[in-house]
C-alpha atoms as a PDB file:
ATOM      1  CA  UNK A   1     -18.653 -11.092  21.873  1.00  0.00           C
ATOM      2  CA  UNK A   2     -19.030  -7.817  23.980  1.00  0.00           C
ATOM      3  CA  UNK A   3     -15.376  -7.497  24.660  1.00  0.00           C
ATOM      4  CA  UNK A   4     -12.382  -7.127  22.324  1.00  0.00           C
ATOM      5  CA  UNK A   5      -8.588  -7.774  23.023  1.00  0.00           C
ATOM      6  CA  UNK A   6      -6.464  -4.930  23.175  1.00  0.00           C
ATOM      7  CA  UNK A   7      -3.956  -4.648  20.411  1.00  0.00           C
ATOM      8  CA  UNK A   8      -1.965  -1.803  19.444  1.00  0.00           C
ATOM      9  CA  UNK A   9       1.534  -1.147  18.519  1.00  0.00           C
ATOM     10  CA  UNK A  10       1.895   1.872  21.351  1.00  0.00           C
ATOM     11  CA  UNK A  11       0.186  -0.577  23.788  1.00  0.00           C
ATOM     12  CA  UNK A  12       2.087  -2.918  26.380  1.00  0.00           C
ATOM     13  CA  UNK A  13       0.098  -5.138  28.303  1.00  0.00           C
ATOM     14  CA  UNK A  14       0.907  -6.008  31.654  1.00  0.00           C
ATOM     15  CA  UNK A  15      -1.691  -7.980  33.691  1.00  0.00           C
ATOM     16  CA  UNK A  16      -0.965  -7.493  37.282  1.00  0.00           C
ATOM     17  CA  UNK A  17      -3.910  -9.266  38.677  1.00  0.00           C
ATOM     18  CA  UNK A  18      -2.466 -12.932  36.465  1.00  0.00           C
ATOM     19  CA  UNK A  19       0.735 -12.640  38.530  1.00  0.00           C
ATOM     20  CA  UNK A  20       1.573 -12.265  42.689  1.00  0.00           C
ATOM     21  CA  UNK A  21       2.577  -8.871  42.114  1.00  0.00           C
ATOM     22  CA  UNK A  22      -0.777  -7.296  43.399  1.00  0.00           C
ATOM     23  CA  UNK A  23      -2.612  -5.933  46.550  1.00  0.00           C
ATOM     24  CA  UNK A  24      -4.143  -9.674  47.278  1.00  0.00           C
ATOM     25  CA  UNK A  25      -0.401 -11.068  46.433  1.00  0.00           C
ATOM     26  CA  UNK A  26      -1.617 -13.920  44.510  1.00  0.00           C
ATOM     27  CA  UNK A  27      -2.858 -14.045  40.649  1.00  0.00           C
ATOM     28  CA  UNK A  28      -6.570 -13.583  40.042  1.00  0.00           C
ATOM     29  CA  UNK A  29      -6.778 -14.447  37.126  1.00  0.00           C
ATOM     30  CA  UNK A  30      -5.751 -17.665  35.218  1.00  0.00           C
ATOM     31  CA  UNK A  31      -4.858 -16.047  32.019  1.00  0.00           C
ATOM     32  CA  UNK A  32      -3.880 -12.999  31.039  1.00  0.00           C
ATOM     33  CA  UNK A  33      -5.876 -11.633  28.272  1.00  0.00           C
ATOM     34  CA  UNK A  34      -6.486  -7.271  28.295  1.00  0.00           C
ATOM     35  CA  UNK A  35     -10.033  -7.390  27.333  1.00  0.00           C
ATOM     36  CA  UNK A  36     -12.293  -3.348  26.829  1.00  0.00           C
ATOM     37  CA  UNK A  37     -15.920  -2.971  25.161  1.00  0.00           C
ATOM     38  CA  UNK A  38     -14.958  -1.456  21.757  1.00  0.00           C
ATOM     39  CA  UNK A  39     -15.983   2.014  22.877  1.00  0.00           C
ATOM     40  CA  UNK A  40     -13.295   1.856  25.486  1.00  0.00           C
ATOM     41  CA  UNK A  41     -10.854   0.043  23.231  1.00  0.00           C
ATOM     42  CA  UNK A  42     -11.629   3.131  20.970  1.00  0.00           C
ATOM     43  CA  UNK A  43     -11.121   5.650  23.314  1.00  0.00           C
ATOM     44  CA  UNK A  44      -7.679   3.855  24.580  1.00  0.00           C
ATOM     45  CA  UNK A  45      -6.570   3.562  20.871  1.00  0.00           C
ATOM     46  CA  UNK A  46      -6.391   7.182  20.675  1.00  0.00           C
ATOM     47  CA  UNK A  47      -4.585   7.509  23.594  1.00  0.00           C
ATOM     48  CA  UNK A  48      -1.848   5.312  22.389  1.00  0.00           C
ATOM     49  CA  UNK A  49      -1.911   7.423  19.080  1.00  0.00           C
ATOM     50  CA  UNK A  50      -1.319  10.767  21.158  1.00  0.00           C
ATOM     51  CA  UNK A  51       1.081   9.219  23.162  1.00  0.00           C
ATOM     52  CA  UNK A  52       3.209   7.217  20.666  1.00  0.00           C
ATOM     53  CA  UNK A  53       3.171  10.891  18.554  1.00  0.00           C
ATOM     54  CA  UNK A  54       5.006  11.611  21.554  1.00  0.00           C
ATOM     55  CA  UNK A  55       7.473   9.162  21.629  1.00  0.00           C
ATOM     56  CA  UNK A  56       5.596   7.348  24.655  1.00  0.00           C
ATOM     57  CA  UNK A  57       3.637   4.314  25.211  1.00  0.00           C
ATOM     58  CA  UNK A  58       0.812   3.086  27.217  1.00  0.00           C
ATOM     59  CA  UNK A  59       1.369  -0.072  29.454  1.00  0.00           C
ATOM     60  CA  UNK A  60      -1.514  -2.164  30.937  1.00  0.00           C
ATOM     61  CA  UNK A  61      -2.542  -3.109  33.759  1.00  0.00           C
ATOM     62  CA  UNK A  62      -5.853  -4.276  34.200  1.00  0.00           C
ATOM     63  CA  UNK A  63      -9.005  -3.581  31.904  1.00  0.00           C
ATOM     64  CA  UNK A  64     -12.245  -5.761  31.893  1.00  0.00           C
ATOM     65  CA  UNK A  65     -12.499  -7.319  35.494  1.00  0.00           C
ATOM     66  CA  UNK A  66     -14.991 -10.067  35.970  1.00  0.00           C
ATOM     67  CA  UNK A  67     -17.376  -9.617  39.039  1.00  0.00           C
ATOM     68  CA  UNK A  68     -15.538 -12.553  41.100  1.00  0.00           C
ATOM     69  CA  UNK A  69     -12.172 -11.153  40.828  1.00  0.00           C
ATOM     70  CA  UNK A  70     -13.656  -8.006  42.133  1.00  0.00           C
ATOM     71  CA  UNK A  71     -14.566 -10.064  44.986  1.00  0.00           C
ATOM     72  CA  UNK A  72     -11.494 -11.457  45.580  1.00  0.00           C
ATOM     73  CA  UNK A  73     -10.394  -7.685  45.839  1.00  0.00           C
ATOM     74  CA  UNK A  74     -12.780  -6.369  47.709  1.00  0.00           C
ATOM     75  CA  UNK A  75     -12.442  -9.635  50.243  1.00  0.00           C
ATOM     76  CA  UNK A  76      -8.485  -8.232  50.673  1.00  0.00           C
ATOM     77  CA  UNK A  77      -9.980  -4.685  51.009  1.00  0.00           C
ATOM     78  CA  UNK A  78     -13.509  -3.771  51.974  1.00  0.00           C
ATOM     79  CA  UNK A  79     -12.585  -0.022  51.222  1.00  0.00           C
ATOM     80  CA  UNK A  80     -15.196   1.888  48.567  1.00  0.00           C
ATOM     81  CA  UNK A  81     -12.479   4.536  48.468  1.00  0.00           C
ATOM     82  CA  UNK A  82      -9.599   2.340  46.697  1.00  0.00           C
ATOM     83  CA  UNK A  83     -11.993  -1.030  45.502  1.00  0.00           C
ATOM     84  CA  UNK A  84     -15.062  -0.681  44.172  1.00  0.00           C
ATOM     85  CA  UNK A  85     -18.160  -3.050  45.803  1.00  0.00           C
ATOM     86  CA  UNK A  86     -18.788  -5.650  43.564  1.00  0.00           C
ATOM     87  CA  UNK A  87     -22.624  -5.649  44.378  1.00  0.00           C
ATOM     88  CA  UNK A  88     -23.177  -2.289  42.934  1.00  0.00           C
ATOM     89  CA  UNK A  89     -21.742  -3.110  39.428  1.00  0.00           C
ATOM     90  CA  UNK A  90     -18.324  -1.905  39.370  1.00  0.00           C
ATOM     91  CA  UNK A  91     -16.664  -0.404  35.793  1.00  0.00           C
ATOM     92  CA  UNK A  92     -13.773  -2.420  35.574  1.00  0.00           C
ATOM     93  CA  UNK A  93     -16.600  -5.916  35.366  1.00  0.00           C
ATOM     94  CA  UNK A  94     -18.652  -3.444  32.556  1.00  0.00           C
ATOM     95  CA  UNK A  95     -15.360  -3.943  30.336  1.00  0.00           C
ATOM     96  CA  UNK A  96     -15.405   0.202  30.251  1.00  0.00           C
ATOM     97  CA  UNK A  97     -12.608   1.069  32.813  1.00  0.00           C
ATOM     98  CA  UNK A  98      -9.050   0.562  32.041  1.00  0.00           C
ATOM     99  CA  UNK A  99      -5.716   0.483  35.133  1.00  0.00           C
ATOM    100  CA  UNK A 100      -2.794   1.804  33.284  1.00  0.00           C
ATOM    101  CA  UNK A 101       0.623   3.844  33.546  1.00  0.00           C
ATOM    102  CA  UNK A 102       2.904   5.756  30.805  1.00  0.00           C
ATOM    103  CA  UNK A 103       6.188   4.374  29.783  1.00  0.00           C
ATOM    104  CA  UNK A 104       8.751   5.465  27.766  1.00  0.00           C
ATOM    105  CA  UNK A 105       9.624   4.627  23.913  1.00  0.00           C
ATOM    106  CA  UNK A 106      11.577   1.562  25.017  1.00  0.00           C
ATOM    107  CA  UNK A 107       8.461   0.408  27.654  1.00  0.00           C
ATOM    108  CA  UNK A 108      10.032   1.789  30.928  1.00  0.00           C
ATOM    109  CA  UNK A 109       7.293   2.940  32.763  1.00  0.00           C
ATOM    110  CA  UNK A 110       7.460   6.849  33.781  1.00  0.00           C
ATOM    111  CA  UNK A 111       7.697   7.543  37.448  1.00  0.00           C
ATOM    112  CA  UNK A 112       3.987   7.962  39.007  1.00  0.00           C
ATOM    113  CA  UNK A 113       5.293   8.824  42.427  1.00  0.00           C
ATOM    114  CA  UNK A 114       3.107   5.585  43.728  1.00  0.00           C
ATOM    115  CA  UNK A 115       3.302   1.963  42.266  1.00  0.00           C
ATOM    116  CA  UNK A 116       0.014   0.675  41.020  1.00  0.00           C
ATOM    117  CA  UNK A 117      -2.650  -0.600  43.855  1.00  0.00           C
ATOM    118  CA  UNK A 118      -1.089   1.683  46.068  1.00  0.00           C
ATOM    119  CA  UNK A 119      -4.064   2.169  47.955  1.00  0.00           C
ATOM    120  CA  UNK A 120      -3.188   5.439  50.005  1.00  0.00           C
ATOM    121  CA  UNK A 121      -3.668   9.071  49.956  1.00  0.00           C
ATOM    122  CA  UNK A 122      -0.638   9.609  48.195  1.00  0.00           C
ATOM    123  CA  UNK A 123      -2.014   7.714  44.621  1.00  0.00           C
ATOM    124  CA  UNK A 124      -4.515  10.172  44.294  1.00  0.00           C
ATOM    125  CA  UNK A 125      -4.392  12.978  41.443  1.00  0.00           C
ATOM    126  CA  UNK A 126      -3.298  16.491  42.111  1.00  0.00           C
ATOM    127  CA  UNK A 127      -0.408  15.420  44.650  1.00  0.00           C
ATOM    128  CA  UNK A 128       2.016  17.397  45.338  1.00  0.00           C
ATOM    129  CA  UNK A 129       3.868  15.376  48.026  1.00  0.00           C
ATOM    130  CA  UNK A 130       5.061  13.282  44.934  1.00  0.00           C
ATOM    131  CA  UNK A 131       8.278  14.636  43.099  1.00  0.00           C
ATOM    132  CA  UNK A 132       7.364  17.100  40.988  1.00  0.00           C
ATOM    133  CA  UNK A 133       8.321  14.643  37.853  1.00  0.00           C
ATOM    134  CA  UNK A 134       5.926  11.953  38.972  1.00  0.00           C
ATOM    135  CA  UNK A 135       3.051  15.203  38.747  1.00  0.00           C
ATOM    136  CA  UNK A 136       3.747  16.138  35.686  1.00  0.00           C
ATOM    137  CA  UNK A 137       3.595  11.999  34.422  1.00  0.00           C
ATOM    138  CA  UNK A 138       0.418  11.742  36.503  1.00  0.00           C
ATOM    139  CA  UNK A 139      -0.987  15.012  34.349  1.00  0.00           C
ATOM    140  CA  UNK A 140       0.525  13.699  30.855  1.00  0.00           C
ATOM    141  CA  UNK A 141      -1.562  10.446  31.609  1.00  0.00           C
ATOM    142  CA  UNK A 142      -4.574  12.255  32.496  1.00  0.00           C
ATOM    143  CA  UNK A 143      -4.439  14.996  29.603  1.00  0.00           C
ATOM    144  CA  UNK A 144      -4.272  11.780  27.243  1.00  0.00           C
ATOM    145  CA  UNK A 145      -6.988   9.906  29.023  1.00  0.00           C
ATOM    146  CA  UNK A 146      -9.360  12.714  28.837  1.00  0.00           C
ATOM    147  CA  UNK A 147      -8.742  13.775  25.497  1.00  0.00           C
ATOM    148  CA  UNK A 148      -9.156  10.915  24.384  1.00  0.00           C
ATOM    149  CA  UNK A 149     -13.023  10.563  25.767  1.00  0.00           C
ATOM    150  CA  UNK A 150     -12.059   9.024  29.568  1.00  0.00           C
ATOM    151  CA  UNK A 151     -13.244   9.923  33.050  1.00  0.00           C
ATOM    152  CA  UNK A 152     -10.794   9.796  35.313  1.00  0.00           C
ATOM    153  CA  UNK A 153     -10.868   8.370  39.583  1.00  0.00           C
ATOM    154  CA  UNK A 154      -9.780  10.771  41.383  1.00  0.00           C
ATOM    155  CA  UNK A 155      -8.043   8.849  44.272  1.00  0.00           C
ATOM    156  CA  UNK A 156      -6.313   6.581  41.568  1.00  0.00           C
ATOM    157  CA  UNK A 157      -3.551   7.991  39.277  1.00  0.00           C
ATOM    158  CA  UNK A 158      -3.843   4.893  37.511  1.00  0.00           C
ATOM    159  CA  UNK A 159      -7.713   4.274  37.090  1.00  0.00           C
ATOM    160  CA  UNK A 160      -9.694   5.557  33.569  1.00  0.00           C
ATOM    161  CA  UNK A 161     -13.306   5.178  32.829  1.00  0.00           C
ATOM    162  CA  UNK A 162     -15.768   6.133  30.265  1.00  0.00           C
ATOM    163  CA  UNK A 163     -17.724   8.970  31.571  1.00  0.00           C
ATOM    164  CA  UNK A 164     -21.436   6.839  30.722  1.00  0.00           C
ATOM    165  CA  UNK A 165     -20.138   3.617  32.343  1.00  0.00           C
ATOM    166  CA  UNK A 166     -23.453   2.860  34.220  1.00  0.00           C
ATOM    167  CA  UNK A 167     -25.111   2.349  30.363  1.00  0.00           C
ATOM    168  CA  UNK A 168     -23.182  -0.781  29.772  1.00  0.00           C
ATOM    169  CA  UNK A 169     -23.719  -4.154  31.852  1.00  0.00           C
ATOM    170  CA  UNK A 170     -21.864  -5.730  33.939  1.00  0.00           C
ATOM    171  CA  UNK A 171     -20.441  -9.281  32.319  1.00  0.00           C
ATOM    172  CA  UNK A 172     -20.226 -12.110  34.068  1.00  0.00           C
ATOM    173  CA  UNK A 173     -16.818 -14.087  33.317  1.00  0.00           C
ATOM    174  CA  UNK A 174     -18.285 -17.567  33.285  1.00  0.00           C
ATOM    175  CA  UNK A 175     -21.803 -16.260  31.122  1.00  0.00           C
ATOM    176  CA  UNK A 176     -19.679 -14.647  28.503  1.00  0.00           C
ATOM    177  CA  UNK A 177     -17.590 -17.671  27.928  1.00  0.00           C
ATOM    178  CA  UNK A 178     -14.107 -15.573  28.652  1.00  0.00           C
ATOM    179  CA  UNK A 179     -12.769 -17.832  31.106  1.00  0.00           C
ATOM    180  CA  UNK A 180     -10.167 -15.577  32.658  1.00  0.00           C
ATOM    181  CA  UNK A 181     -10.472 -17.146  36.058  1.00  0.00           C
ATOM    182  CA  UNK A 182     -10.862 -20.834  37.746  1.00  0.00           C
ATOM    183  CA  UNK A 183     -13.670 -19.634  39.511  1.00  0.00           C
ATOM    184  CA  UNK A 184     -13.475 -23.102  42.169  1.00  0.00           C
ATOM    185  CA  UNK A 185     -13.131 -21.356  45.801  1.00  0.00           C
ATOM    186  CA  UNK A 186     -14.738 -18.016  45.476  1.00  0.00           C
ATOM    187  CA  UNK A 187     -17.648 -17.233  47.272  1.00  0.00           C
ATOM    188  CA  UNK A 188     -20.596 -14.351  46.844  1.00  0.00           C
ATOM    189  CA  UNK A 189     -19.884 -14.530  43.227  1.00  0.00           C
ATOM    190  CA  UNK A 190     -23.852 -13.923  42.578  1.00  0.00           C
END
């Protein structure tokens, strides 16, 4: 398989897209499995490292996206600044881009100054209309991201990527036997 479930004992996986609690406010996905091509589960696993050595801990949100959920994303918003178009490839369905936040030793996530999805201005890096602790969480999480061989999106506090995505396929859910979503009821899924 092309994809590897992320494990780690500084990692916290939280699936936002397999609950309601997203910008489409229904689950996209049937089961909620944290999936990353081993390069980016590499790159995440030192993350966690730095940030455990720090008594912190990484909590995820979303990692390998297959292309219909990214339709059922972009169908709730057609934006190319906040949702990538799923015609063109995006990272997320390459299993190289990873949607996460930094929470505490106990798994209370740090204040960001925006929840996750927030699809406004205001989510993007380098804020400063964001309390000045959120800043300095959104620049912990990017020092650690980068360090640790990530890209970063600059309108999403939230949104890593390895810098050479476009070298790695996109994966098609129902192809690569993963079976995170009932995929009865979505259209342009080609």
């Amino acid at each position: 398989m092309l994809l590897e479930t992320i494990a780690h004992p500084a990692i916290d996986i939280d699936l936002l897209y397999a609950s309601a609690d997203n910008l489409t406010r229904q689950p996209i996905y049937q089961r909620s499995v944290a999936l990353l091509h081993p390069h980016a589960l590499q790159a995440l696993r030192r993350a966690a490292t730095l940030a455990a050595a720090q008594g912190l801990r990484l909590r995820v949100f979303d990692a390998y996206r297959p292309v219909a959920a990214q339709w059922r994303l972009w169908q709730a918003l057609p934006d190319p600044d906040y949702v990538a178009d799923p015609r063109q490839g995006p990272m997320h369905s390459r299993g190289v881009a990873i949607d996460l936040t930094l929470a505490d030793g106990t798994g209370a996530p740090l204040d960001m100054g925006t929840g996750f999805d927030d699809m406004t201005a205001r989510s993007s890096h380098g804020r400063t209309d964001v309390p000045p602790l959120a800043q300095r969480n959104r620049a912990l999480l990017l020092g650690l991201m980068v360090v640790s061989g990530f890209a970063h999106n600059p309108t999403e506090w939230w949104h890593y990527h390895l810098p050479n995505w476009r070298d790695y396929p996109p994966l098609r859910d129902e192809v690569e036997g993963l079976r995170l979503m009932d995929l009865a009821g979505i259209s342009h899924c080609a």
